[in-house]
C-alpha atoms as a PDB file:
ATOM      1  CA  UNK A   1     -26.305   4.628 -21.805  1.00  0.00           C
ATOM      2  CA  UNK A   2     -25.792   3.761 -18.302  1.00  0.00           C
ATOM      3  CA  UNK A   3     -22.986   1.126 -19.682  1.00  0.00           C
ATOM      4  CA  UNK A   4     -20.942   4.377 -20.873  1.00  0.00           C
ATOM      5  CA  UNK A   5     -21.303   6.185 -17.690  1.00  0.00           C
ATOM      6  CA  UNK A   6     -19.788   3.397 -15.545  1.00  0.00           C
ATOM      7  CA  UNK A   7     -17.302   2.614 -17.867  1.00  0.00           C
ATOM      8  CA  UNK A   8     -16.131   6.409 -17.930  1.00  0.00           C
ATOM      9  CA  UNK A   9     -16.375   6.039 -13.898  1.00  0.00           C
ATOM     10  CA  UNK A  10     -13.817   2.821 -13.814  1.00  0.00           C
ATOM     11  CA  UNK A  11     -11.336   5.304 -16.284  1.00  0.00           C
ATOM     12  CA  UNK A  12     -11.448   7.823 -13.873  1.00  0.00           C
ATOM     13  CA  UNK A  13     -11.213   5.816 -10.831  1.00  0.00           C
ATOM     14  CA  UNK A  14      -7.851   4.441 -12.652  1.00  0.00           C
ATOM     15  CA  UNK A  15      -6.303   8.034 -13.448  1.00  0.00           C
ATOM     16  CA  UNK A  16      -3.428   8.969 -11.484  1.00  0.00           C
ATOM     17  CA  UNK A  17      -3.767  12.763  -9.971  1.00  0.00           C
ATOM     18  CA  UNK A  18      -0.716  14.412 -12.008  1.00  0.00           C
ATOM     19  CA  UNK A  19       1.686  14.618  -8.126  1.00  0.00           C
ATOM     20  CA  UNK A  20       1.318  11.028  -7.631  1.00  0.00           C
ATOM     21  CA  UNK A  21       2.488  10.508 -11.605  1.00  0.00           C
ATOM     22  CA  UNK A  22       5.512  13.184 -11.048  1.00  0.00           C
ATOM     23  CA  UNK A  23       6.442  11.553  -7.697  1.00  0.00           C
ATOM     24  CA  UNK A  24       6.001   8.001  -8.708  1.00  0.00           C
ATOM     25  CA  UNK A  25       6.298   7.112 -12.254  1.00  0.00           C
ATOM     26  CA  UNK A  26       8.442   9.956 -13.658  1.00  0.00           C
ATOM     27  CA  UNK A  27      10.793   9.591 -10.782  1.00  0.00           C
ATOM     28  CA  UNK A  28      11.385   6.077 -11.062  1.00  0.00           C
ATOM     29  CA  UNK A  29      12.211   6.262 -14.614  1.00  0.00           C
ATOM     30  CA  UNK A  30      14.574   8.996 -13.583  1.00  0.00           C
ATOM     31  CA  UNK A  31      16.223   6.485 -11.508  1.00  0.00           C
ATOM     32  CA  UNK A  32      16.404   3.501 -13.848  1.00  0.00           C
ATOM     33  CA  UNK A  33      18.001   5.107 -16.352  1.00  0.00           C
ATOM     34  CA  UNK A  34      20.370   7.265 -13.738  1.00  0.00           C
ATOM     35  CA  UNK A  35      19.592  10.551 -15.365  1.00  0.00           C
ATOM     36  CA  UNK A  36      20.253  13.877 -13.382  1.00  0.00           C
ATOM     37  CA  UNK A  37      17.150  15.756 -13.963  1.00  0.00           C
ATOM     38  CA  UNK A  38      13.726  15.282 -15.832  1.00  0.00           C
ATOM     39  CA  UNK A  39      11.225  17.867 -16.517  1.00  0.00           C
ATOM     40  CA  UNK A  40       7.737  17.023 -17.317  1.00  0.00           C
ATOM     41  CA  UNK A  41       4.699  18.799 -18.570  1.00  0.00           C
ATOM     42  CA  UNK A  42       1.230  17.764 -19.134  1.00  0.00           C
ATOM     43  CA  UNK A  43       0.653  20.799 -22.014  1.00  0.00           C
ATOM     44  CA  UNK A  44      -2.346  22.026 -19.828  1.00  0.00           C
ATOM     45  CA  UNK A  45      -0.086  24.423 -17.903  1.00  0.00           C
ATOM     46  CA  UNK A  46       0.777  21.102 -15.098  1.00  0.00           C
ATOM     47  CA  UNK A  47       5.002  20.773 -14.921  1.00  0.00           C
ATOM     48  CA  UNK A  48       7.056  18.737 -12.734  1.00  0.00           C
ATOM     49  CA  UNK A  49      10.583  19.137 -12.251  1.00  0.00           C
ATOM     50  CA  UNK A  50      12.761  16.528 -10.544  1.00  0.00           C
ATOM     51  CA  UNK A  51      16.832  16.907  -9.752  1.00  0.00           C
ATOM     52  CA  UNK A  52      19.226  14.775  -8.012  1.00  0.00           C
ATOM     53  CA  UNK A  53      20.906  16.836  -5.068  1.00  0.00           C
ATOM     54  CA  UNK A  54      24.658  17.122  -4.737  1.00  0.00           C
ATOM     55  CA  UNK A  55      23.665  14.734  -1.829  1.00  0.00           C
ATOM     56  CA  UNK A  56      21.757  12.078  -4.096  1.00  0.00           C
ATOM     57  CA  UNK A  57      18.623  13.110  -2.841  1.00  0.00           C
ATOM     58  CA  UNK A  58      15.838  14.150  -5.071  1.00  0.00           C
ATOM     59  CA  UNK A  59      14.170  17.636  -5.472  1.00  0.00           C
ATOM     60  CA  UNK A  60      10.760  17.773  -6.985  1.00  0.00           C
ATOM     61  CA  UNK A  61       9.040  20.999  -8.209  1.00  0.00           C
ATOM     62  CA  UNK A  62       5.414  20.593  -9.019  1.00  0.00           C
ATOM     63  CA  UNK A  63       3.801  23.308 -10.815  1.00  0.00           C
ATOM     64  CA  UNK A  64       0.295  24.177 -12.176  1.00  0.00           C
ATOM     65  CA  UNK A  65      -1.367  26.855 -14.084  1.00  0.00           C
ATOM     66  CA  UNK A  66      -5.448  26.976 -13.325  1.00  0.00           C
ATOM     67  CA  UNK A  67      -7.841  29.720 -14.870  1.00  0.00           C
ATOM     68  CA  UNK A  68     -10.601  30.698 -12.313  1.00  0.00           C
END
């Protein structure tokens, strides 16, 4: 039993929080395969939109849904 809990603690310790997966990993495959924009959503109301700027910059819209 105690075997499952720290296993489920290493998994969680290894998740990326869903900004830092927008920022880093969607944006560099946006950028290795030069598209223009990307949108990205988890299905659990999370989206992330990324767009290259007329300047080559990138704007990234992160947006979540959360029931209180």
């Amino acid at each position: 039993m105690t075997e499952d809990v720290i296993k489920e603690e290493q998994a969680d310790s290894k998740k990326v929080s869903w900004e830092a997966f927008v920022k880093q990993d969607a944006l560099n495959f946006m950028m290795a395969h030069n598209l223009q924009a990307i949108t990205v959503d988890d299905g659990g109301g999370k989206k992330g939109v990324i767009k290259r700027t007329s300047k080559g910059d990138f704007s990234v819209q992160i947006t979540s849904n959360e029931i209180l």
